[in-house]
N, C-alpha and C. Protein backbone atom coordinates (compact mmCIF):
# COMPACT_ATOMS: atom_id res chain seq x y z
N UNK A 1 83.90 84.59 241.85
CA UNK A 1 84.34 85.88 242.31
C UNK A 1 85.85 85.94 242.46
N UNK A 2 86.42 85.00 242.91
CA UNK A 2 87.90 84.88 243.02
C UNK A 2 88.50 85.44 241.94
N UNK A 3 88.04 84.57 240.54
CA UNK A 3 88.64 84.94 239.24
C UNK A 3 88.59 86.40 239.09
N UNK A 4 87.26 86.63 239.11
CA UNK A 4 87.69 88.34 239.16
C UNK A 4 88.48 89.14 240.14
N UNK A 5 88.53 88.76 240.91
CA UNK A 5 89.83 89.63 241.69
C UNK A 5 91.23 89.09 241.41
N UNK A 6 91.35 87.97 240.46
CA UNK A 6 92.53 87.47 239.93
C UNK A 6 92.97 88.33 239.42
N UNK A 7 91.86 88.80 237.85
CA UNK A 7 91.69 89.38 237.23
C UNK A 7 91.67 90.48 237.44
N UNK A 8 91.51 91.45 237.86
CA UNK A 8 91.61 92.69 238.75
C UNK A 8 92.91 92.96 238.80
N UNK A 9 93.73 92.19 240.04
CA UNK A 9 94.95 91.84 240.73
C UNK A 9 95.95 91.78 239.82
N UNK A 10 95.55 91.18 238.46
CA UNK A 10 96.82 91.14 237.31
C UNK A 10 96.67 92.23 236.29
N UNK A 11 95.48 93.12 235.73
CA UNK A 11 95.34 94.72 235.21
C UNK A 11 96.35 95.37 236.58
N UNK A 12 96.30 95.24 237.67
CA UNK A 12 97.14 96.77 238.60
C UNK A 12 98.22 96.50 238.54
N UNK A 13 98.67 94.64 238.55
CA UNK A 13 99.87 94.45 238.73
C UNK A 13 100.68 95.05 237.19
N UNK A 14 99.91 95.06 235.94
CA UNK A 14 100.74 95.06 234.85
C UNK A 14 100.68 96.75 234.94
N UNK A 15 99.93 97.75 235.33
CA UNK A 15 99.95 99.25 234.99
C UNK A 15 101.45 99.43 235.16
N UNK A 16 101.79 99.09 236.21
CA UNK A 16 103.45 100.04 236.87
C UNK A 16 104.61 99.32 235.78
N UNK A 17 104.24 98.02 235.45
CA UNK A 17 105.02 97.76 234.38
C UNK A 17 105.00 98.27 233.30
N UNK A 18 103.55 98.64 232.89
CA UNK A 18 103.62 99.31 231.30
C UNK A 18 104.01 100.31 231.41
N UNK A 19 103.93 101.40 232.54
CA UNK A 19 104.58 102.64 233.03
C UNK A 19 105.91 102.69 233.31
N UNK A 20 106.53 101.85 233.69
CA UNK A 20 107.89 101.66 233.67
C UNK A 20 108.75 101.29 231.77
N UNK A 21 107.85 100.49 231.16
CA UNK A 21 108.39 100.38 229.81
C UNK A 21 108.08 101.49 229.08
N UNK A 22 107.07 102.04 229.38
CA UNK A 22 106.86 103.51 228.32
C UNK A 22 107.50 104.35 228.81
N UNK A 23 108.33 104.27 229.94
CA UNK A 23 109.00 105.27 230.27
C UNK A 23 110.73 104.83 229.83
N UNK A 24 110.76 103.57 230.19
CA UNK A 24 112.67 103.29 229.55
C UNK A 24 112.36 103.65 228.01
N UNK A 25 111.32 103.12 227.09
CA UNK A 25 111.08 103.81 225.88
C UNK A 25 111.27 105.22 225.65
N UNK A 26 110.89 105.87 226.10
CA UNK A 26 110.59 107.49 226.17
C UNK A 26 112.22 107.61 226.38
N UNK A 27 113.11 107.28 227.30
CA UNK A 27 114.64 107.43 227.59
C UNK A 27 115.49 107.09 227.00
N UNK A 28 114.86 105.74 226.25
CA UNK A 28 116.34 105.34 225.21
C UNK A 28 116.40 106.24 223.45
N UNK A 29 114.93 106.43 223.85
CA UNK A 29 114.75 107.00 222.30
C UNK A 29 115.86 108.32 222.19
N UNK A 30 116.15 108.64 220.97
CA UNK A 30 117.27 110.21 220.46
C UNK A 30 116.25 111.21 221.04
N UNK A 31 117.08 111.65 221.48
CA UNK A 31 116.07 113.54 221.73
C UNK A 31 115.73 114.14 220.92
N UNK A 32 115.26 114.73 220.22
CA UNK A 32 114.96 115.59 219.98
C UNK A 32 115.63 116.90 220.13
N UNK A 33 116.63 117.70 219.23
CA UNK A 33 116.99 118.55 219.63
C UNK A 33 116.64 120.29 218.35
N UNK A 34 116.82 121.28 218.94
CA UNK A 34 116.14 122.24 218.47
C UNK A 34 118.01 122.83 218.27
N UNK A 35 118.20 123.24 217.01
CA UNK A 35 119.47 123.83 216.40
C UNK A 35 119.41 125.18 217.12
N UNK A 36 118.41 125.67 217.27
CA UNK A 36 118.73 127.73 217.48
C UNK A 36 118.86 127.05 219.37
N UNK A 37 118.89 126.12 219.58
CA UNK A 37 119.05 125.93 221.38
C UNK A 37 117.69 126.28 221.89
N UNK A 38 118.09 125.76 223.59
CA UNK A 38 117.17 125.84 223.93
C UNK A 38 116.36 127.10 224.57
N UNK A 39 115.30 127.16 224.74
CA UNK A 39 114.93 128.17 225.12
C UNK A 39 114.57 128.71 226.66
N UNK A 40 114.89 129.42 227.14
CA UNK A 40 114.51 129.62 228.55
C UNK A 40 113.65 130.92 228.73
N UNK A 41 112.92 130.59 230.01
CA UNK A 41 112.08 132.12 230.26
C UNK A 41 113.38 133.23 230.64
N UNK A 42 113.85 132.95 231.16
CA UNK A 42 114.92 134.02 231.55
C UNK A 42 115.80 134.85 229.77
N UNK A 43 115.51 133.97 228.92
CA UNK A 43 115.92 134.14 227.56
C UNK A 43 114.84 135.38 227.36
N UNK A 44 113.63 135.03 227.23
CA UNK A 44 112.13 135.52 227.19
C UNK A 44 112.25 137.28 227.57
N UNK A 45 112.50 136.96 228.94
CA UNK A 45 112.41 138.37 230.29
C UNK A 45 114.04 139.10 229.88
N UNK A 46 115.13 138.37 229.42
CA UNK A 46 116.03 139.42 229.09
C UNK A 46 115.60 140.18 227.56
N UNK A 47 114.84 139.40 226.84
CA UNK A 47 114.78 140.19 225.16
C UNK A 47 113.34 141.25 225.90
N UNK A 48 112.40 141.08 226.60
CA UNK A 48 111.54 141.91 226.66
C UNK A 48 112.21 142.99 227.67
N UNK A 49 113.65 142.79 228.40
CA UNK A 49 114.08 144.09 229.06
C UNK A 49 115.09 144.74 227.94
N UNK A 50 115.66 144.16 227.04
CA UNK A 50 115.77 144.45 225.96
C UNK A 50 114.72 145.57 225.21
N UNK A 51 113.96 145.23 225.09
CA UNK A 51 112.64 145.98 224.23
C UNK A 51 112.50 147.01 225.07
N UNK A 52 112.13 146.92 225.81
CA UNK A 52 111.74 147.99 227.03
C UNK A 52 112.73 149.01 226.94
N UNK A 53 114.18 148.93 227.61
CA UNK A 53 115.29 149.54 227.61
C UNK A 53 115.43 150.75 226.04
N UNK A 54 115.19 149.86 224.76
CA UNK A 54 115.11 150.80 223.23
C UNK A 54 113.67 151.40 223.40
N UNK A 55 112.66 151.19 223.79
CA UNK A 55 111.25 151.55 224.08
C UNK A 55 111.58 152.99 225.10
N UNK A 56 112.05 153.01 226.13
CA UNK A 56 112.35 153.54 227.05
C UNK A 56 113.03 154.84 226.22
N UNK A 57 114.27 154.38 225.53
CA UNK A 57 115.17 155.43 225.07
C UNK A 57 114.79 156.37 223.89
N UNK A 58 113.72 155.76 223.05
CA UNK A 58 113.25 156.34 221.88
C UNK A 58 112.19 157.30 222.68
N UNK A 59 111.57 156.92 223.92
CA UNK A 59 110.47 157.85 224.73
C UNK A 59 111.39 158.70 224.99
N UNK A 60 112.17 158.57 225.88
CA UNK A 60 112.89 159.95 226.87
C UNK A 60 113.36 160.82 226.18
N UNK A 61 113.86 161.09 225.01
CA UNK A 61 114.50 161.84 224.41
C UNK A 61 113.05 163.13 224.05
N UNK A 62 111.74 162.37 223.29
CA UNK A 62 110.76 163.07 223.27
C UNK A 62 110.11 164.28 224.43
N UNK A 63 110.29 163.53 225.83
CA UNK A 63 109.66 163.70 226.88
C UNK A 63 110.94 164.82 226.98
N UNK A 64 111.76 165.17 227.28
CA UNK A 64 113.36 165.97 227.21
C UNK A 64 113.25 167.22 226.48
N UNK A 65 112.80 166.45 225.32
CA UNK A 65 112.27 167.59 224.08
C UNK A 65 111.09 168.73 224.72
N UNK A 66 109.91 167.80 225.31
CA UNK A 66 109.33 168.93 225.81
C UNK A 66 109.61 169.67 226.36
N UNK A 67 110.48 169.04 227.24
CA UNK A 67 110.99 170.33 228.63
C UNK A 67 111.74 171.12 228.06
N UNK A 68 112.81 170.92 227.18
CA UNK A 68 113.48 172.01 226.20
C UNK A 68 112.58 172.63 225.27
N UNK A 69 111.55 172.10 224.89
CA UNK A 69 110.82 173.49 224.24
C UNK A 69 110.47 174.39 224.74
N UNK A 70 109.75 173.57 226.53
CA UNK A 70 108.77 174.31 227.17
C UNK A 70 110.01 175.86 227.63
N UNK A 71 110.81 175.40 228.21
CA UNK A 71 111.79 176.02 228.67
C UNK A 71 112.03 177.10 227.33
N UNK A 72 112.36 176.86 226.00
CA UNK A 72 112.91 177.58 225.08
C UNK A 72 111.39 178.70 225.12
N UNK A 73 110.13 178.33 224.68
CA UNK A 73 109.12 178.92 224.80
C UNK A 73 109.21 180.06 225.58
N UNK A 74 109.04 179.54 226.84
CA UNK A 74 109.25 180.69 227.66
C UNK A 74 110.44 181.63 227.94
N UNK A 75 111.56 181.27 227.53
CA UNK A 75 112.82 182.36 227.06
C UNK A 75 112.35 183.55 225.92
N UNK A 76 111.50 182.95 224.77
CA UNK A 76 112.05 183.26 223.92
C UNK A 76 110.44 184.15 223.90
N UNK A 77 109.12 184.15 225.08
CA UNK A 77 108.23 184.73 225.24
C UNK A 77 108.71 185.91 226.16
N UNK A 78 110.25 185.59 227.10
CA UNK A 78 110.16 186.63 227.68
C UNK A 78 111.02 187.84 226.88
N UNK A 79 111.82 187.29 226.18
CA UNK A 79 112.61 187.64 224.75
C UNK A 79 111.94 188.99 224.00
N UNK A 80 110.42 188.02 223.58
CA UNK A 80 109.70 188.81 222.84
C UNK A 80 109.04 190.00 223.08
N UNK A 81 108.72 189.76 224.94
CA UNK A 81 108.01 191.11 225.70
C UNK A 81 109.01 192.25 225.48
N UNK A 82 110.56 191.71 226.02
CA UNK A 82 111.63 192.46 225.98
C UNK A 82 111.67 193.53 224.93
N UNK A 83 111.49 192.69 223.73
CA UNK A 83 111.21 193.58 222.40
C UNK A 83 110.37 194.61 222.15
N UNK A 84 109.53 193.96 222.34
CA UNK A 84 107.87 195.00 222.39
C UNK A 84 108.15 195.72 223.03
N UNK A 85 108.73 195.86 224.35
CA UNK A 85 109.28 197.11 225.11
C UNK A 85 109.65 198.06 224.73
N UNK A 86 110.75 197.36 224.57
CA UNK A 86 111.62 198.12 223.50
C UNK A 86 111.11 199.12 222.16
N UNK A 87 110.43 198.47 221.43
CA UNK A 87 110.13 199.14 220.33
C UNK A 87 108.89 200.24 220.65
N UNK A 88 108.07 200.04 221.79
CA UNK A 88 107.47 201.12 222.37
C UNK A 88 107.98 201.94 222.68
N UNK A 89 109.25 201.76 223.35
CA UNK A 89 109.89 202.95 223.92
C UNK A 89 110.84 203.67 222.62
N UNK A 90 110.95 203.02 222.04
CA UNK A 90 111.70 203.70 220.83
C UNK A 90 110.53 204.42 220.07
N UNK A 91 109.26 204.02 219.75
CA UNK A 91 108.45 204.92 219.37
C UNK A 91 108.06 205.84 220.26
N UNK A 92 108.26 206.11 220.96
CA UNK A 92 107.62 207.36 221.74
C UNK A 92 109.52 208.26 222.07
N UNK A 93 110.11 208.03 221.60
CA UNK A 93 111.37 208.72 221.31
C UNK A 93 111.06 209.00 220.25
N UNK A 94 110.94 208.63 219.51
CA UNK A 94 110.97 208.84 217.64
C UNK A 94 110.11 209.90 217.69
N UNK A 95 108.63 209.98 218.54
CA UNK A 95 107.29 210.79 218.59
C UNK A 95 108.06 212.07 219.13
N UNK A 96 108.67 211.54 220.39
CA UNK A 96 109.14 213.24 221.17
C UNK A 96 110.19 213.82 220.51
N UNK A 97 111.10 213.01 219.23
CA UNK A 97 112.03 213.40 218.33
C UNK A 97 111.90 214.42 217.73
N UNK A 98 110.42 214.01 216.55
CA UNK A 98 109.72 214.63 216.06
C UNK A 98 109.43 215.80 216.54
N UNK A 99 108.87 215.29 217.12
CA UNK A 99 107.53 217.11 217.90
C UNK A 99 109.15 217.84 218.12
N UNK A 100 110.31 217.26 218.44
CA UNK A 100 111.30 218.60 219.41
C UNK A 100 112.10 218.79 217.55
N UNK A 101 112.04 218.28 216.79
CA UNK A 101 112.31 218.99 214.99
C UNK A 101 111.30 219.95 214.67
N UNK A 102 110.24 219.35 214.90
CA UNK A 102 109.00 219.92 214.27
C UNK A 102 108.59 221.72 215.07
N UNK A 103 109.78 221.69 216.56
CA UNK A 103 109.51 222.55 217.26
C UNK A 103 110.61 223.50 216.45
N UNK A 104 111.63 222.78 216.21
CA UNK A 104 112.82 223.29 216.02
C UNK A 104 112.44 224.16 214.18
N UNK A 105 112.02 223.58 213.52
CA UNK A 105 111.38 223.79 212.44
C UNK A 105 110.72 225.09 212.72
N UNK A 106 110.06 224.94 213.59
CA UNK A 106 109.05 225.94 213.88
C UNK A 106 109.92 227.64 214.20
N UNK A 107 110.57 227.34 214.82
CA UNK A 107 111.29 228.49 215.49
C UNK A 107 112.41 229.15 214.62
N UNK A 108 112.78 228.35 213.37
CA UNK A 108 114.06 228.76 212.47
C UNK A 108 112.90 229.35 211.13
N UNK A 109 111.54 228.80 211.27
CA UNK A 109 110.57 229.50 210.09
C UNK A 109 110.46 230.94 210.73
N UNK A 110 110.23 230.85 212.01
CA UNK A 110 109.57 232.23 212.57
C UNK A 110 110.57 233.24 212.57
N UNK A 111 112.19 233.10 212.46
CA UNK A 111 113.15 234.07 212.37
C UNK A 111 113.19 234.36 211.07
């Protein structure tokens, strides 16, 4: 039984060593390096406020648009009543025009 806890005793003793050499390995080795640099989340969250910001600006102009139509719409509905008014009241001038020629007509036949 001894032997096996020798045995035992010298597997735990060697782990922290092999963990210590795979790790000066891992440190002496060249890095690894990436040419376009490195990357960060903050890299990430500025290009997607990026996106957002042109996302944002290509919307608002649309949304703007409505309100200037909605707005033009209704100018150009009250515009149109204006008209129609108008041209009613000019026909019923044109009507009482008439009838006061048609009177006038009347009265220069009868002399």
């Amino acid at each position: 039984q001894a032997e096996d806890c020798d045995a035992f005793d010298s597997d735990v003793d060697e782990a922290p060593t092999a963990q210590t050499m795979f790790m000066a390995n891992l440190s002496s080795a060249d890095p690894i390096t990436d040419e376009a640099g490195p990357s960060y989340d903050s890299d990430i969250l500025s290009e997607n406020d990026t996106f957002m910001m042109i996302y944002n600006d290509m919307c608002e102009p649309s949304v703007s648009n409505l309100s200037r139509n909605a707005v033009a719409k209704n100018s150009l509905t009250t515009e149109l009543a204006t008209y129609r008014e108008q041209v009613e009241l000019y026909k019923r001038r044109a009507k009482f025009e008439l009838t006061e020629r048609e009177q006038k007509i009347n009265e220069q036949l009868r002399l």
